[in-house]
C-alpha atoms as a PDB file:
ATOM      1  CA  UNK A   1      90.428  47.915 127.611  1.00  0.00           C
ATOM      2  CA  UNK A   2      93.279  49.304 130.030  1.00  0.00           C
ATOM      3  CA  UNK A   3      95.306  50.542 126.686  1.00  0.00           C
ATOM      4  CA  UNK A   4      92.283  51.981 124.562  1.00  0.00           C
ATOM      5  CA  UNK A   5      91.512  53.930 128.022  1.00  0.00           C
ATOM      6  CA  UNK A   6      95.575  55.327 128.703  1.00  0.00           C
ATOM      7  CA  UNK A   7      96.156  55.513 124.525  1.00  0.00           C
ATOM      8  CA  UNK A   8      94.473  59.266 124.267  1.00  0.00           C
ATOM      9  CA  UNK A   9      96.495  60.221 127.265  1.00  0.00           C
ATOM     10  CA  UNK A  10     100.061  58.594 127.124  1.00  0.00           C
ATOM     11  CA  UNK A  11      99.650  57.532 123.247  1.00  0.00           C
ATOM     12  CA  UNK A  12     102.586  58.487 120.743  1.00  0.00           C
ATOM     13  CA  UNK A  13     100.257  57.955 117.788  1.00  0.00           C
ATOM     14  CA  UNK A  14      99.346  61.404 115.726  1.00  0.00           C
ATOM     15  CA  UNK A  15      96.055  61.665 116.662  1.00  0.00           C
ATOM     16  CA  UNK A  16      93.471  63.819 114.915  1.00  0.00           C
ATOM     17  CA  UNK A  17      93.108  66.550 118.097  1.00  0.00           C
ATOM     18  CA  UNK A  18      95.253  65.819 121.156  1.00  0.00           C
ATOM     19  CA  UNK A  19      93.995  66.451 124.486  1.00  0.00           C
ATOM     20  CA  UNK A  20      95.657  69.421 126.380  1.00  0.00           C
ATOM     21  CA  UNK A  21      97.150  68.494 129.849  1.00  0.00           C
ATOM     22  CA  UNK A  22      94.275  69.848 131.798  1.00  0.00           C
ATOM     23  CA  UNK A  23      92.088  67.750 129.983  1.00  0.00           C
ATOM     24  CA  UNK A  24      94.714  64.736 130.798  1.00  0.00           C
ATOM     25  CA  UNK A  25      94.773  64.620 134.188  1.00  0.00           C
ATOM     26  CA  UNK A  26      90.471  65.358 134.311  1.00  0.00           C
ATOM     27  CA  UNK A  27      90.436  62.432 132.091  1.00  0.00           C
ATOM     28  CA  UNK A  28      92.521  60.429 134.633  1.00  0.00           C
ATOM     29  CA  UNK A  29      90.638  62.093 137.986  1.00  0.00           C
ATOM     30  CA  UNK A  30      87.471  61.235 136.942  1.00  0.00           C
ATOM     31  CA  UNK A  31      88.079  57.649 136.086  1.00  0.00           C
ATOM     32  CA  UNK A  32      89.251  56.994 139.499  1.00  0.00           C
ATOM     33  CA  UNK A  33      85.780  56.863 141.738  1.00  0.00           C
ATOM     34  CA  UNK A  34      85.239  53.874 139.430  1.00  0.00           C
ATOM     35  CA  UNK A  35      87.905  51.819 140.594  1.00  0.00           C
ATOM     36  CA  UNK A  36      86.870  52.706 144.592  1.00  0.00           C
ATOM     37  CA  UNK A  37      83.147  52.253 144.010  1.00  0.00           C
ATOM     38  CA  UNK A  38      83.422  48.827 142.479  1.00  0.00           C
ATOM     39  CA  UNK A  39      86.333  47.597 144.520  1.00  0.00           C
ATOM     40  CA  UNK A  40      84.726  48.133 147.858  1.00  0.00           C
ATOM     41  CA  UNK A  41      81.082  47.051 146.705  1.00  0.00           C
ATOM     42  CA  UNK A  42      83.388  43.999 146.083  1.00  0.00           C
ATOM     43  CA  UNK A  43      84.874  44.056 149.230  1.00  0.00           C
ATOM     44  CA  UNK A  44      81.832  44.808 151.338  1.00  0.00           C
ATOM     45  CA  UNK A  45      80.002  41.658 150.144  1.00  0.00           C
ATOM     46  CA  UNK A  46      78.350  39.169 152.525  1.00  0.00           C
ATOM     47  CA  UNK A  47      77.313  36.677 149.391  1.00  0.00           C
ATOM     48  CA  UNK A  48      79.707  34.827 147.157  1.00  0.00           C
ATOM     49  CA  UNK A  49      78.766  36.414 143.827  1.00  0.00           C
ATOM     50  CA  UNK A  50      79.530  33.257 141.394  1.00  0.00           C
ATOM     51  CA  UNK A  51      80.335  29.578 142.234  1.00  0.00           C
ATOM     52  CA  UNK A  52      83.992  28.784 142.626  1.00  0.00           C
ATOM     53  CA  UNK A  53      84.980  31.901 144.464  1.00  0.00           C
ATOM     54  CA  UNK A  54      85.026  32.242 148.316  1.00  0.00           C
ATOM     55  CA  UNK A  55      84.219  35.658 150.158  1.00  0.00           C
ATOM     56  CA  UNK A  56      87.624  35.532 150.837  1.00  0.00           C
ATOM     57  CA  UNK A  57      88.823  35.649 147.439  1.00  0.00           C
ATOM     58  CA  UNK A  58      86.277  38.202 146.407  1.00  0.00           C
ATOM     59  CA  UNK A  59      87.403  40.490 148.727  1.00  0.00           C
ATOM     60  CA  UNK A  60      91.428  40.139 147.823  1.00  0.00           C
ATOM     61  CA  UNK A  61      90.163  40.817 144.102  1.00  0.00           C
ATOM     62  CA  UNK A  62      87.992  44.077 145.508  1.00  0.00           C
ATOM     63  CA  UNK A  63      90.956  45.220 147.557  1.00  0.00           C
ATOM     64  CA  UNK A  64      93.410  44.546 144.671  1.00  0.00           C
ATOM     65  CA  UNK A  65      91.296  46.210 142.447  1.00  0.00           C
ATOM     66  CA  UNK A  66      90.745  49.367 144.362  1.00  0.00           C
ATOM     67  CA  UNK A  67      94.367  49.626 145.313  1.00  0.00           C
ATOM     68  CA  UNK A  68      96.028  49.178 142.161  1.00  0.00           C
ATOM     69  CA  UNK A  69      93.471  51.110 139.882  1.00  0.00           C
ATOM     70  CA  UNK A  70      93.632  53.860 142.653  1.00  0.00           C
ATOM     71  CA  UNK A  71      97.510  53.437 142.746  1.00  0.00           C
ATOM     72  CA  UNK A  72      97.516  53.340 138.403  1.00  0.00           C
ATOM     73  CA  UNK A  73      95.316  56.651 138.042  1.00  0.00           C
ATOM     74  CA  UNK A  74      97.557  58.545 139.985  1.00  0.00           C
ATOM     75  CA  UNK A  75     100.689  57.400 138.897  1.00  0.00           C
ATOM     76  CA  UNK A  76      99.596  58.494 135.094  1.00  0.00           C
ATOM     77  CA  UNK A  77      98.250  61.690 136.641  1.00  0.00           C
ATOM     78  CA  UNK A  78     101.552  62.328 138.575  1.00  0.00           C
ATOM     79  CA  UNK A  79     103.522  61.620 135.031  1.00  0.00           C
ATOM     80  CA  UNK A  80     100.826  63.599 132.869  1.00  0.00           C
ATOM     81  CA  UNK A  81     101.820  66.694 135.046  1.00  0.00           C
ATOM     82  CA  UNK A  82     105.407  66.407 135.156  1.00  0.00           C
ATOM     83  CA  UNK A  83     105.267  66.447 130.980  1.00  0.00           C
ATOM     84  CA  UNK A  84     103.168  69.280 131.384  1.00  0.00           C
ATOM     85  CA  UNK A  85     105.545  70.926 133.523  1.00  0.00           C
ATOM     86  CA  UNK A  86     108.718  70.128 131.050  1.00  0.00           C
ATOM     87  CA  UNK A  87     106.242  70.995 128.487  1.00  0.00           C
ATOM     88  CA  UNK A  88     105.628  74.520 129.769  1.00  0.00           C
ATOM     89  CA  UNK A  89     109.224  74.645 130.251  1.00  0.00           C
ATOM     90  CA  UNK A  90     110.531  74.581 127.137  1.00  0.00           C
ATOM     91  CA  UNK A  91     107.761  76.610 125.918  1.00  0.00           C
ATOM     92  CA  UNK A  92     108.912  78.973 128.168  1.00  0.00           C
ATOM     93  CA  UNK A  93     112.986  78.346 127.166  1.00  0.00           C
ATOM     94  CA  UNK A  94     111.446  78.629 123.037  1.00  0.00           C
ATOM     95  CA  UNK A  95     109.626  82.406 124.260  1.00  0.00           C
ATOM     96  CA  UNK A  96     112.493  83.614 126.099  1.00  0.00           C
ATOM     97  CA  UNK A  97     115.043  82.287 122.815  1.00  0.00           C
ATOM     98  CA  UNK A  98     112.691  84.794 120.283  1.00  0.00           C
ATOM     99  CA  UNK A  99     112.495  87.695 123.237  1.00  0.00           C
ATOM    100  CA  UNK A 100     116.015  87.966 123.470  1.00  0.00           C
ATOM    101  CA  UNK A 101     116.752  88.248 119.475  1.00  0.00           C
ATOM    102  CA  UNK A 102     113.968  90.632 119.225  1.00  0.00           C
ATOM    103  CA  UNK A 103     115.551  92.789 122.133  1.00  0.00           C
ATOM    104  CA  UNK A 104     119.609  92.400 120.241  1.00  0.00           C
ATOM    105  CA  UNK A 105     117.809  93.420 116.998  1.00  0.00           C
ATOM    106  CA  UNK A 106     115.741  96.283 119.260  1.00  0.00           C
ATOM    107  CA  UNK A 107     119.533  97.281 120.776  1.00  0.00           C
ATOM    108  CA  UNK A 108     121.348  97.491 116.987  1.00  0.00           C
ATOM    109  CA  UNK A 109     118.722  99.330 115.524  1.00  0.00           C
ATOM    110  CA  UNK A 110     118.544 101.886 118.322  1.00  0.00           C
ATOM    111  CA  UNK A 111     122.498 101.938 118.311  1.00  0.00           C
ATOM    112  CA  UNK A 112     122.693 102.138 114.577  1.00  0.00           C
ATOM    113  CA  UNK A 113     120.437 105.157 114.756  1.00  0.00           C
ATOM    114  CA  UNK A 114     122.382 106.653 117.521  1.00  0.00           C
ATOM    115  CA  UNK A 115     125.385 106.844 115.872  1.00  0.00           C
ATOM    116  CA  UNK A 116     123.788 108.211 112.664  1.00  0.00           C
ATOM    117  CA  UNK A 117     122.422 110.783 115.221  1.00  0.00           C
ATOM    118  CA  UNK A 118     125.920 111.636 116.077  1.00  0.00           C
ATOM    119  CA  UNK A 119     127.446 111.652 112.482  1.00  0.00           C
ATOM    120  CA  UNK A 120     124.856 114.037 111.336  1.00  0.00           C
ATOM    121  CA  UNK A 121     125.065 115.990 114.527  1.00  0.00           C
ATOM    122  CA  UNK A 122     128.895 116.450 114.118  1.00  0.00           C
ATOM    123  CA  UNK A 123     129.025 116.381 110.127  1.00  0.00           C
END
Protein backbone atom coordinates (compact mmCIF):
# COMPACT_ATOMS: atom_id res chain seq x y z
CA UNK A 1 0.00 0.00 0.00
CA UNK A 2 3.00 2.35 1.18
CA UNK A 3 4.48 2.13 -2.63
CA UNK A 4 1.11 2.46 -4.69
CA UNK A 5 0.61 5.66 -2.26
CA UNK A 6 4.59 7.32 -2.82
CA UNK A 7 4.63 5.76 -6.74
CA UNK A 8 2.61 9.01 -8.27
CA UNK A 9 4.90 11.19 -6.26
CA UNK A 10 8.55 9.75 -6.25
CA UNK A 11 7.75 7.15 -9.24
CA UNK A 12 10.27 7.05 -12.32
CA UNK A 13 7.64 5.27 -14.41
CA UNK A 14 6.19 7.51 -17.55
CA UNK A 15 3.03 8.05 -16.33
CA UNK A 16 0.08 9.21 -18.40
CA UNK A 17 -0.12 13.01 -16.61
CA UNK A 18 2.44 13.68 -13.87
CA UNK A 19 1.55 15.61 -10.95
CA UNK A 20 3.17 19.15 -10.71
CA UNK A 21 5.15 19.80 -7.43
CA UNK A 22 2.44 21.77 -5.80
CA UNK A 23 0.23 19.04 -6.25
CA UNK A 24 3.19 16.72 -4.67
CA UNK A 25 3.67 18.03 -1.58
CA UNK A 26 -0.63 18.64 -1.14
CA UNK A 27 -0.69 15.05 -1.93
CA UNK A 28 1.86 14.35 0.87
CA UNK A 29 0.27 17.22 3.48
CA UNK A 30 -2.92 15.92 3.37
CA UNK A 31 -2.11 12.32 3.98
CA UNK A 32 -0.48 13.19 7.14
CA UNK A 33 -3.62 13.91 9.73
CA UNK A 34 -4.18 10.22 8.96
CA UNK A 35 -1.23 8.91 10.45
CA UNK A 36 -1.84 11.36 13.84
CA UNK A 37 -5.55 10.61 14.05
CA UNK A 38 -5.17 6.86 14.04
CA UNK A 39 -1.94 6.68 15.95
CA UNK A 40 -3.16 8.52 18.97
CA UNK A 41 -6.81 6.96 18.92
CA UNK A 42 -4.35 3.99 19.27
CA UNK A 43 -2.49 5.40 21.86
CA UNK A 44 -5.31 6.88 23.90
CA UNK A 45 -6.99 3.47 24.39
CA UNK A 46 -8.12 2.16 27.79
CA UNK A 47 -9.32 -1.44 26.15
CA UNK A 48 -7.06 -3.99 24.54
CA UNK A 49 -8.54 -3.97 21.04
CA UNK A 50 -7.82 -7.83 20.03
CA UNK A 51 -6.60 -10.80 22.18
CA UNK A 52 -2.87 -11.26 22.31
CA UNK A 53 -1.93 -7.63 22.54
CA UNK A 54 -1.44 -5.71 25.86
CA UNK A 55 -2.31 -1.86 26.24
CA UNK A 56 1.15 -1.60 26.40
CA UNK A 57 1.91 -2.88 23.11
CA UNK A 58 -0.95 -1.06 21.51
CA UNK A 59 0.25 2.02 22.50
CA UNK A 60 4.15 1.43 21.23
CA UNK A 61 2.38 0.45 17.79
CA UNK A 62 0.13 3.94 18.04
CA UNK A 63 3.21 5.91 18.97
CA UNK A 64 5.34 4.16 16.29
CA UNK A 65 2.83 4.68 13.92
CA UNK A 66 2.25 8.34 14.43
CA UNK A 67 5.93 9.07 14.64
CA UNK A 68 7.22 7.38 11.75
CA UNK A 69 4.25 8.12 9.28
CA UNK A 70 4.51 11.78 10.62
CA UNK A 71 8.39 11.54 10.30
CA UNK A 72 7.87 9.63 6.44
CA UNK A 73 5.37 12.43 5.08
CA UNK A 74 7.66 15.02 5.72
CA UNK A 75 10.72 13.61 4.74
CA UNK A 76 9.08 12.98 1.03
CA UNK A 77 7.66 16.49 1.31
CA UNK A 78 11.11 17.97 2.30
CA UNK A 79 12.68 15.90 -0.89
CA UNK A 80 9.58 16.72 -3.24
CA UNK A 81 10.57 20.46 -2.70
CA UNK A 82 14.15 20.34 -3.02
CA UNK A 83 13.50 18.63 -6.77
CA UNK A 84 11.23 21.31 -7.26
CA UNK A 85 13.70 23.77 -6.36
CA UNK A 86 16.60 22.09 -8.73
CA UNK A 87 13.76 21.74 -11.02
CA UNK A 88 13.01 25.46 -11.23
CA UNK A 89 16.61 25.87 -11.38
CA UNK A 90 17.53 24.55 -14.34
CA UNK A 91 14.46 25.80 -15.86
CA UNK A 92 15.68 28.92 -14.98
CA UNK A 93 19.63 28.04 -16.23
CA UNK A 94 17.58 26.53 -19.83
CA UNK A 95 15.61 30.42 -20.01
CA UNK A 96 18.56 32.36 -19.28
CA UNK A 97 20.79 29.85 -22.06
CA UNK A 98 17.94 31.01 -25.02
CA UNK A 99 17.86 34.87 -23.53
CA UNK A 100 21.35 35.31 -23.95
CA UNK A 101 21.56 33.91 -27.77
CA UNK A 102 18.57 35.90 -28.56
CA UNK A 103 20.31 39.11 -27.06
CA UNK A 104 24.12 38.08 -29.21
CA UNK A 105 21.86 37.60 -32.28
CA UNK A 106 19.84 41.09 -31.11
CA UNK A 107 23.69 42.73 -30.72
CA UNK A 108 25.00 41.38 -34.48
CA UNK A 109 22.07 42.37 -36.16
CA UNK A 110 22.02 45.86 -34.67
CA UNK A 111 25.92 46.01 -35.29
CA UNK A 112 25.64 44.63 -38.76
CA UNK A 113 23.17 47.39 -39.50
CA UNK A 114 25.30 49.95 -37.91
CA UNK A 115 28.05 49.52 -39.92
CA UNK A 116 25.96 49.37 -43.13
CA UNK A 117 24.71 52.74 -41.68
CA UNK A 118 28.20 53.97 -41.78
CA UNK A 119 29.26 52.52 -45.25
CA UNK A 120 26.35 54.13 -46.88
CA UNK A 121 26.79 57.25 -44.84
CA UNK A 122 30.48 57.60 -45.96
CA UNK A 123 30.12 55.87 -49.54
Amino acid sequence: TGCLFFWPVVGVDPLPRRLNFGIKILYLMLALPFHTILGMALESQTNPIAPGISLADLHAGGALMWVSGEAIGLIGTIAVFVQWLRADERQAKRNDRVTEEAAARQLALWRASREAAARAASG
